[in-house]
Protein backbone atom coordinates (compact mmCIF):
# COMPACT_ATOMS: atom_id res chain seq x y z
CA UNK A 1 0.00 0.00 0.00
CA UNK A 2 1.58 3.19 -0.51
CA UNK A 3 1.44 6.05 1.37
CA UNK A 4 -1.35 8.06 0.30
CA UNK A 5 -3.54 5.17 -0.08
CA UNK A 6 -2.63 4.53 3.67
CA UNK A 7 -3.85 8.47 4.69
CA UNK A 8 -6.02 8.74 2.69
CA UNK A 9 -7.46 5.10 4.32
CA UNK A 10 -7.35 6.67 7.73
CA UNK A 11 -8.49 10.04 6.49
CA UNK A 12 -12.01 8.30 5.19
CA UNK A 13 -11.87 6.10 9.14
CA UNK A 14 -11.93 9.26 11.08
CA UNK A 15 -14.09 11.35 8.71
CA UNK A 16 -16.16 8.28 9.26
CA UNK A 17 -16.08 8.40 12.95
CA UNK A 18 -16.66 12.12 12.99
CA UNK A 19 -19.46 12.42 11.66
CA UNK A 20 -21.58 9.45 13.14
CA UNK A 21 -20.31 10.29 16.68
CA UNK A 22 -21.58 13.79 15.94
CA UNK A 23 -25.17 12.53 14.41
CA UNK A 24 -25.16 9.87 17.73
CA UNK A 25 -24.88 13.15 19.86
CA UNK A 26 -27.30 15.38 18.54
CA UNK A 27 -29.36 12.60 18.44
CA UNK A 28 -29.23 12.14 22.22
CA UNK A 29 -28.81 16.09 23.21
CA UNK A 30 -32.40 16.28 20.90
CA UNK A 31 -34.07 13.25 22.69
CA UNK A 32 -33.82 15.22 25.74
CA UNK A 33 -31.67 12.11 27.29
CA UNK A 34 -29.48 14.26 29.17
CA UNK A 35 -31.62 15.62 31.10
CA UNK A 36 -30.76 19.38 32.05
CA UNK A 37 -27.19 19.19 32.06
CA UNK A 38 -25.32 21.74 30.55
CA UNK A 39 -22.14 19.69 29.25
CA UNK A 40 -21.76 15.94 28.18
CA UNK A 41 -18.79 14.54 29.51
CA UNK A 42 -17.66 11.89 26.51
CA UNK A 43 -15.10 9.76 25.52
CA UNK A 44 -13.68 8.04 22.29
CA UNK A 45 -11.49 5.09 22.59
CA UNK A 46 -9.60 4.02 19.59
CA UNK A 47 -8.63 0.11 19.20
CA UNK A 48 -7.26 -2.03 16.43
CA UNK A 49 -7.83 -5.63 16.64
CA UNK A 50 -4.50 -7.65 17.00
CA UNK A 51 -2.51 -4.93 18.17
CA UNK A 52 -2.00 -3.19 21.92
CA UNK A 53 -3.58 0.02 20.16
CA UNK A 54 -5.47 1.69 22.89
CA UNK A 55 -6.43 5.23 22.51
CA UNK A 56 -8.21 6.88 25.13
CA UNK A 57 -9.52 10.93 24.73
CA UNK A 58 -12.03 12.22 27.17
CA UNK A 59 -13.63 15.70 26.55
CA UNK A 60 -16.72 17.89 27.44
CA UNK A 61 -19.41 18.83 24.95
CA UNK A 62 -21.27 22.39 25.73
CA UNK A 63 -24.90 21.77 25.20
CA UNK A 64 -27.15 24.15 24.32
């Protein structure tokens, strides 16, 4: 694989990711399951099978 088959492979992964973790969130926030909070405390962890890959990042999301 060269290389820009190999970004541009993890480019289309996280653009992935992105944008269906932002959809699942809006989708919650507009459900009215958070009920009154003003942040959502979230996190993303990042794993690749067959490998010790394990990427946590924890974050707050201002709701509105």
């Amino acid at each position: 694989m060269s290389e820009d088959a190999f970004n541009m492979s993890i480019r289309k992964f996280l653009k992935e990711v992105g944008v269906t973790s932002q959809r699942k969130i809006e989708e919650i926030a507009r459900e009215g399951q958070i009920g009154g909070e003003k942040k959502l405390n979230v996190r993303m962890t990042l794993t690749a099978e067959g490998t010790g890959l394990n990427h946590v990042v924890d974050g707050e999301i201002e709701l509105p």
